[in-house]
Protein backbone atom coordinates (compact mmCIF):
# COMPACT_ATOMS: atom_id res chain seq x y z
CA UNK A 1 16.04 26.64 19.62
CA UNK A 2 17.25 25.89 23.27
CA UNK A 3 18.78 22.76 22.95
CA UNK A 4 22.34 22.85 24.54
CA UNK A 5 23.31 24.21 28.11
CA UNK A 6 26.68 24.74 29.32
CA UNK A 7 26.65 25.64 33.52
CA UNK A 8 30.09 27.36 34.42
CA UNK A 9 31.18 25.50 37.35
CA UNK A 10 33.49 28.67 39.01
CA UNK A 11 35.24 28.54 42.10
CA UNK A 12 33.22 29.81 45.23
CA UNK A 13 29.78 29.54 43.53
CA UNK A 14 26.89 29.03 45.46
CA UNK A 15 25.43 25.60 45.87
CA UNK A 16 21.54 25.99 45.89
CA UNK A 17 22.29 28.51 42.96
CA UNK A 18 23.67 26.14 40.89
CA UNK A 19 21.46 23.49 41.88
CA UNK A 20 18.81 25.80 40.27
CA UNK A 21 20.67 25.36 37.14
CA UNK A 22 21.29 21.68 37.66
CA UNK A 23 17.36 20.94 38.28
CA UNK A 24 15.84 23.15 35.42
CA UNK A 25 17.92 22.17 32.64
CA UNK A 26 19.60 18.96 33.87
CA UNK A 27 16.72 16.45 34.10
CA UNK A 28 15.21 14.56 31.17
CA UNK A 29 11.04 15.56 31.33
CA UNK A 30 10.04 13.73 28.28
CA UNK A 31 8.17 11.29 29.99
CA UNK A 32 6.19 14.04 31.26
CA UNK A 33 6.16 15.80 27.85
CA UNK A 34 8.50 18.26 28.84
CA UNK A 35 12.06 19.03 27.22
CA UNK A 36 15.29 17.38 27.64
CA UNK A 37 18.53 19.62 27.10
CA UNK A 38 21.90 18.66 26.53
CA UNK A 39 23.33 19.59 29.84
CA UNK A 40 26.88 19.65 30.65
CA UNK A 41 28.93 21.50 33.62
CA UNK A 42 31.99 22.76 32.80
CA UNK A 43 35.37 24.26 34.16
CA UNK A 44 38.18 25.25 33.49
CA UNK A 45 40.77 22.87 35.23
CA UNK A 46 38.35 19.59 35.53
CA UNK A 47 38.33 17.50 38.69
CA UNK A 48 37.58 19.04 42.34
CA UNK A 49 35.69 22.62 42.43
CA UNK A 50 35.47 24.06 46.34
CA UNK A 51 32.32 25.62 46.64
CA UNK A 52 30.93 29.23 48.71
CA UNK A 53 29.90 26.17 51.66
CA UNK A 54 33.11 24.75 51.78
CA UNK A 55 32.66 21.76 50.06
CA UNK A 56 33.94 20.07 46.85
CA UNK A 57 31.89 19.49 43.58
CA UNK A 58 33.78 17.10 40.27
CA UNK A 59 33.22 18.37 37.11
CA UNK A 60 34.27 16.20 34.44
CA UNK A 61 34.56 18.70 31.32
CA UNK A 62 36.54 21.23 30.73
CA UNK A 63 35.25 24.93 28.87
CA UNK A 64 36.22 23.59 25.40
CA UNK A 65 32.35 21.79 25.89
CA UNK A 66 30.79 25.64 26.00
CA UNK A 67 32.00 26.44 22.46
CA UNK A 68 28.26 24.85 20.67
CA UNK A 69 26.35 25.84 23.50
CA UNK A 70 22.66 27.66 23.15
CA UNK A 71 23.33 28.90 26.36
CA UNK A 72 25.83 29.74 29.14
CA UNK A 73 24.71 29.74 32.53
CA UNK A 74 26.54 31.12 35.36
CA UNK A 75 25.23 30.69 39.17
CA UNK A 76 25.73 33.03 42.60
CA UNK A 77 29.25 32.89 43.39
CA UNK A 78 31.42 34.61 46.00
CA UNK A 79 31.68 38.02 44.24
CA UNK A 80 35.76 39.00 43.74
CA UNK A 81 38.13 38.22 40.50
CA UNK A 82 37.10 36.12 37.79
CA UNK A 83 39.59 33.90 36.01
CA UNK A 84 39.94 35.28 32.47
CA UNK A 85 39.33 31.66 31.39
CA UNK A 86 35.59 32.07 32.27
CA UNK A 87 35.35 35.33 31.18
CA UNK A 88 36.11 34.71 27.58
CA UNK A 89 33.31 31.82 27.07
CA UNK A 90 30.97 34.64 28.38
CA UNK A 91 32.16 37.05 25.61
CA UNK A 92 32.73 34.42 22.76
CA UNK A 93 28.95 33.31 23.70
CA UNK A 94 27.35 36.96 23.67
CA UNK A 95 28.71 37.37 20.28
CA UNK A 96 27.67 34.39 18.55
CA UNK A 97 24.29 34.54 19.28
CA UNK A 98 23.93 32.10 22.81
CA UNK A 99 21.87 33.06 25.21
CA UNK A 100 24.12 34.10 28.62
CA UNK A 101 22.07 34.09 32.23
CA UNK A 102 23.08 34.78 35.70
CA UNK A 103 21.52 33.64 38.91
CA UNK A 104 21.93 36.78 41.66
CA UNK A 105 25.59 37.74 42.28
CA UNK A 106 26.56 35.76 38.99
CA UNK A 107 25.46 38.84 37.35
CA UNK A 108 28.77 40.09 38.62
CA UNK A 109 30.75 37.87 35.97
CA UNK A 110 28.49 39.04 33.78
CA UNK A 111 29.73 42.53 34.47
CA UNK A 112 32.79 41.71 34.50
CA UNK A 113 33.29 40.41 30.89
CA UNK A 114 31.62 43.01 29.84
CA UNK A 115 28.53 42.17 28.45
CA UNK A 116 25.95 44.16 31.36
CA UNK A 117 27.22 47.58 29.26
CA UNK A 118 24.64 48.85 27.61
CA UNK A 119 21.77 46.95 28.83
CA UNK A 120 19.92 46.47 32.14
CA UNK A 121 20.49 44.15 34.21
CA UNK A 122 19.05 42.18 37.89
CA UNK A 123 20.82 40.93 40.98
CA UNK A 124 19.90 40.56 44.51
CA UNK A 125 18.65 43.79 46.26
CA UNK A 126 21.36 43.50 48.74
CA UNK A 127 24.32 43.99 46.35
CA UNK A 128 22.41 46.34 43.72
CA UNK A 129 24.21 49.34 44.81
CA UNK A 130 27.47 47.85 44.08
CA UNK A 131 26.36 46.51 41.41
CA UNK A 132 25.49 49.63 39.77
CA UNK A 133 28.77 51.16 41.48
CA UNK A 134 30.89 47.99 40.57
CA UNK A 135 29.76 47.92 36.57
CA UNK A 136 28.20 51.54 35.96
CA UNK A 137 27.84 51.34 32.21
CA UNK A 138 24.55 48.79 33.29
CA UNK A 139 21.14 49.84 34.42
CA UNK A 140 21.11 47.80 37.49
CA UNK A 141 16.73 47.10 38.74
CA UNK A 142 16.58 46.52 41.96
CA UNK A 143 12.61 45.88 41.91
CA UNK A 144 12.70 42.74 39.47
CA UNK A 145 12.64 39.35 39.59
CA UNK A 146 14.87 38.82 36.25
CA UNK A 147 15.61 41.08 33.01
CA UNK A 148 16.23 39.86 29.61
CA UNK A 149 17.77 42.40 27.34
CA UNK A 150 19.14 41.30 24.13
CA UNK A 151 19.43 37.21 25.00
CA UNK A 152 21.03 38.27 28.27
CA UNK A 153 18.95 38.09 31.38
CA UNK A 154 20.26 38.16 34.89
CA UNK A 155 18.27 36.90 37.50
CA UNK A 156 17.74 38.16 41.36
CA UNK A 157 18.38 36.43 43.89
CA UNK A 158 18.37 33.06 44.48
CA UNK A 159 14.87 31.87 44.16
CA UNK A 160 14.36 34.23 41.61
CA UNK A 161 16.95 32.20 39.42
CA UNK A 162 13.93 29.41 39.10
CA UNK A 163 11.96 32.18 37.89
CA UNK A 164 14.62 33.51 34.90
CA UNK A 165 15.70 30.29 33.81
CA UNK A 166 11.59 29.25 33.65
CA UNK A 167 11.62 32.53 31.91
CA UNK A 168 13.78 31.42 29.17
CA UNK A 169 12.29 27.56 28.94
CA UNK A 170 8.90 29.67 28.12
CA UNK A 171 10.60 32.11 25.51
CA UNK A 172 12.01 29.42 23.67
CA UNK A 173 9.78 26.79 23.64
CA UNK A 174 6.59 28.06 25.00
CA UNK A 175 4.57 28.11 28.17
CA UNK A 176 3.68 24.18 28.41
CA UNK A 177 7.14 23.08 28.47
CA UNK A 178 7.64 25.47 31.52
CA UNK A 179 4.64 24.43 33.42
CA UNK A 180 5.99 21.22 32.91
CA UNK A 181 9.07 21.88 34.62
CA UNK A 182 7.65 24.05 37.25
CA UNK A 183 5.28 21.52 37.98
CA UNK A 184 7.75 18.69 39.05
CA UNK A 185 9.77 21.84 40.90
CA UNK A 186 6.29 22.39 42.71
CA UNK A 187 7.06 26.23 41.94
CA UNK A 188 4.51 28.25 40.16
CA UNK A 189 5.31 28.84 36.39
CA UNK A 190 5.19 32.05 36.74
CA UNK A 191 5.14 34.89 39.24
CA UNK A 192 4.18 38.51 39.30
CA UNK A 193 5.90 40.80 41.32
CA UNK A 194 9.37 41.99 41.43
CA UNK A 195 11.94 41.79 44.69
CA UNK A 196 10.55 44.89 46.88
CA UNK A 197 8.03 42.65 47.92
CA UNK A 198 11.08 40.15 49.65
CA UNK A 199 13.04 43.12 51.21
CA UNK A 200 9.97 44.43 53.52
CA UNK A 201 7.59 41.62 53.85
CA UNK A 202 4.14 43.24 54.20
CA UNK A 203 2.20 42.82 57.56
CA UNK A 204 -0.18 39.98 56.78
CA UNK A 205 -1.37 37.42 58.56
CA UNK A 206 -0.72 34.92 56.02
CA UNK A 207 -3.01 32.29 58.36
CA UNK A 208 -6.22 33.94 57.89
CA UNK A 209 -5.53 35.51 54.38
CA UNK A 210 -8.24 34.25 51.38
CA UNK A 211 -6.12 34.71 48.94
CA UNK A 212 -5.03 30.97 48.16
CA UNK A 213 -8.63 29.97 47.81
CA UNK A 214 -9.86 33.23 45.93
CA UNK A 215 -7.17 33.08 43.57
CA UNK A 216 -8.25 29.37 42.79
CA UNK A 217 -11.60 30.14 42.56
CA UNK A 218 -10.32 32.86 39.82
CA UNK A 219 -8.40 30.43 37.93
CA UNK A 220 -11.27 28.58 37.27
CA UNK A 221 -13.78 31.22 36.50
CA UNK A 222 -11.19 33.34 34.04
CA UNK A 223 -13.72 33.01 31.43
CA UNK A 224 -16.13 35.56 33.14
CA UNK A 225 -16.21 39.61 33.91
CA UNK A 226 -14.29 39.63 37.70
CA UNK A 227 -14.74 42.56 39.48
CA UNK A 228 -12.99 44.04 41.53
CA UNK A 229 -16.38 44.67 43.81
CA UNK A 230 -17.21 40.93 43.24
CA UNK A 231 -13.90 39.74 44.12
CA UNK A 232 -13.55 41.89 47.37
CA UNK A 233 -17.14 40.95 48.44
CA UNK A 234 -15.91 37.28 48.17
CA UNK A 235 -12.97 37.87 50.42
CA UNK A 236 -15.27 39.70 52.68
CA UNK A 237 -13.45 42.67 52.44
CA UNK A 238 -14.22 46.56 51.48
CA UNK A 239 -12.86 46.85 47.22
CA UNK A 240 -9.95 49.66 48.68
CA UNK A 241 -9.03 47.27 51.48
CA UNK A 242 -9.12 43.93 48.73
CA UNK A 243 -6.89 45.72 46.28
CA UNK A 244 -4.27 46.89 48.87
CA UNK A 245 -3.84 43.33 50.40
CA UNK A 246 -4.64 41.94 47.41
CA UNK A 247 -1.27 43.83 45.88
CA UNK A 248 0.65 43.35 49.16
CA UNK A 249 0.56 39.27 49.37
CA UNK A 250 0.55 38.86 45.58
CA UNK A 251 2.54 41.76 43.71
CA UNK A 252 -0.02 43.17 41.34
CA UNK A 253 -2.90 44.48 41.22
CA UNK A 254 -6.50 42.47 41.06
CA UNK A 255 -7.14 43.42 37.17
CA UNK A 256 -2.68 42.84 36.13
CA UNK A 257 -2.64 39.12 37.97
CA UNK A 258 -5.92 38.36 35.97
CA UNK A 259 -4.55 39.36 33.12
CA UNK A 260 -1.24 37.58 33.15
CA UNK A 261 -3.52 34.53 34.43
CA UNK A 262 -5.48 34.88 31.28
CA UNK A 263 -2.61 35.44 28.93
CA UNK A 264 -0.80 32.12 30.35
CA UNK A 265 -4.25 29.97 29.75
CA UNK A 266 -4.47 31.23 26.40
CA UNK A 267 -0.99 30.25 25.73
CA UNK A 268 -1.25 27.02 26.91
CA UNK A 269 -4.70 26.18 24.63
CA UNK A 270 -3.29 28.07 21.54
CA UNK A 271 -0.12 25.72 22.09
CA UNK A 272 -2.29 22.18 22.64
CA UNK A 273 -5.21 22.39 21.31
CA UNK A 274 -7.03 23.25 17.78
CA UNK A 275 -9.49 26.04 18.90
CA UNK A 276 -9.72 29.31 17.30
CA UNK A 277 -8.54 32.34 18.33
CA UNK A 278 -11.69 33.62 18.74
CA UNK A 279 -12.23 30.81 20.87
CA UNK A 280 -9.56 30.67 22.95
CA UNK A 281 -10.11 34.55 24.08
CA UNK A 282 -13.48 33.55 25.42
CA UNK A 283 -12.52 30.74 27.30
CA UNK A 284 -9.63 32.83 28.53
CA UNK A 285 -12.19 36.25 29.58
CA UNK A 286 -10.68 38.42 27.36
CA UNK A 287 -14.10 38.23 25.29
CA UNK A 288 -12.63 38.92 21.53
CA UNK A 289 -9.53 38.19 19.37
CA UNK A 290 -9.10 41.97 19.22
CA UNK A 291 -8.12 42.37 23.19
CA UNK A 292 -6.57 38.37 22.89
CA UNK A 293 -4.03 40.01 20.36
CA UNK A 294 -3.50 43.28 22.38
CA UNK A 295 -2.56 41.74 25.50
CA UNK A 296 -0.68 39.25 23.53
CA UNK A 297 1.42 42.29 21.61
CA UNK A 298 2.07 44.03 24.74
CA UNK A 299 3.43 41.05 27.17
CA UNK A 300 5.18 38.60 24.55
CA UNK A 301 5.47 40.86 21.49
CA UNK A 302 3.87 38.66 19.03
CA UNK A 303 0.13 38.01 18.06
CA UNK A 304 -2.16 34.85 19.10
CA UNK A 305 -1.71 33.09 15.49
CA UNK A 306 2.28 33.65 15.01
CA UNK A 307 2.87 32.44 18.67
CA UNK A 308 0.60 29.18 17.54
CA UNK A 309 2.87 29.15 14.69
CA UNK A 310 5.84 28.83 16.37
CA UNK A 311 4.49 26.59 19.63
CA UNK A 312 1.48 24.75 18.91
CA UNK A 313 1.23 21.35 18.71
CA UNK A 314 1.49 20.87 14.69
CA UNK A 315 4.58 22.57 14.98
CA UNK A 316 5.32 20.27 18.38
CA UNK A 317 4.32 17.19 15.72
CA UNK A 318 6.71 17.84 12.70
């Protein structure tokens, strides 16, 4: 269970970065019935930490605090050395157990204790390639928002580190407590998409586009058959033109963002309330608990009941 979160207050890291870290896991949400995390920022020589902007941050703890942690997080920092010091709570982390994550170029300390071999691994498109040249025994994607890969994930860049860290939240204790965060962050709990979609902004003309008001509408109509015919006729566009914008403005395709709409409703009802499964997949359009449980299997690896098991609100009660 995610409970305890060291942030690894390094020299040169990036403000809004960190802040990421500081605003996901560093504000109590209870009132909101959200989580609360033991959040602490450590370094390794307390007192005055100059950051990538110039300016000074004071962190009161020192790295002895990251030795109990669930999870080390490390924000964007000016990419160079990395003091051993910081390095070794990485590796002592990895192999207890603790989740690690990076935010963009963090995923360079990452690399550099050693932890990226083996496994894939995300950081902003514009230092990919020496990413991959920089720590060749990972499997850098340049097309992602975030990877997890064996309680490691590395986010892209900075935005992107909302999106891992919400990632995470949802992993480990299920899709309400991350709506609950994203919805004081006024983000969306979850996006589709990966970062090709940043590096070459499609020509749209983001005034006129239906999209915000279409995708509403779908939201609240998930529980019926969408088409892709109906859907385009309702933007008052030809189906071929409607999918190709449609994929442009919002990363995936008309029938994958339904989907992952319909997966994250069903999550949400199988978490709070006491409907059955059979239920739920009605309400959610994907008609039986047969195709509930596919979807399920193929985008969070378990099945409708065990993830009720493990998130729903008896559990949330004992």
């Amino acid at each position: 269970m995610l409970r305890t979160v060291t942030a690894l207050a390094m020299p040169g890291l990036a403000p809004f970065e960190f802040g990421v870290l500081c605003e996901v896991f560093g504000i109590d949400r209870t009132a909101m019935g959200g989580p609360e995390f033991d959040f602490r920022v450590a370094t390794a020589v307390p007192g005055p930490v100059r950051t990538s902007l110039g300016f000074d941050i004071v962190v009161e703890h020192d790295l002895s605090v990251a030795a109990d942690a669930d999870l080390i997080a490390v924000s964007a920092r000016t990419i160079g050395d990395v003091d051993e010091r910081y390095i070794e709570v990485i590796r002592e982390a990895e192999a207890r157990g603790a989740w690690v994550l990076s935010v963009c170029s963090g995923s360079f300390v990452l690399g550099a204790a050693g932890i990226l071999d083996g496994r894939r691994s995300a950081t902003h498109w514009m230092y990919a390639e020496e990413m991959q040249r920089t720590y060749p025994r990972t499997t850098v994607d340049a097309d992602v928002l975030f990877v997890e890969d064996r309680r490691v994930i590395t986010g892209a860049g900075t935005a992107a580190g909302i999106d891992a860290c919400l990632h995470l939240v949802r992993r480990e204790l299920g899709a309400a407590a991350a709506t609950v965060i994203a919805r004081r962050m006024v983000v969306p709990p979850q996006r589709d998409g990966g970062q090709s979609q940043y590096v070459a902004p499609p020509s749209l003309d983001v005034g006129l586009s239906p999209f915000s008001r279409l995708t509403d509408w779908m939201l609240d109509h998930l529980d019926e058959e969408l088409t892709v015919e109906e859907l385009a006729q309702r933007a008052h566009m030809s189906s071929r033109t409607f999918s190709r914008r449609f994929r442009a403005e919002l990363g995936a395709s008309p029938a994958a963002w339904l989907n992952r709409q319909r997966t994250l409703r069903a999550q949400q009802l199988l978490e709070q309330t006491q409907a059955s499964v059979e239920e739920v997949a009605r309400v959610c359009g994907f008609g039986t608990a047969s195709v509930l449980r596919h979807h399920f299997l193929r985008t969070l690896h378990t099945t409708p009941r065990d993830y009720r098991r493990a998130f729903g609100v008896q559990r949330a009660a004992s």
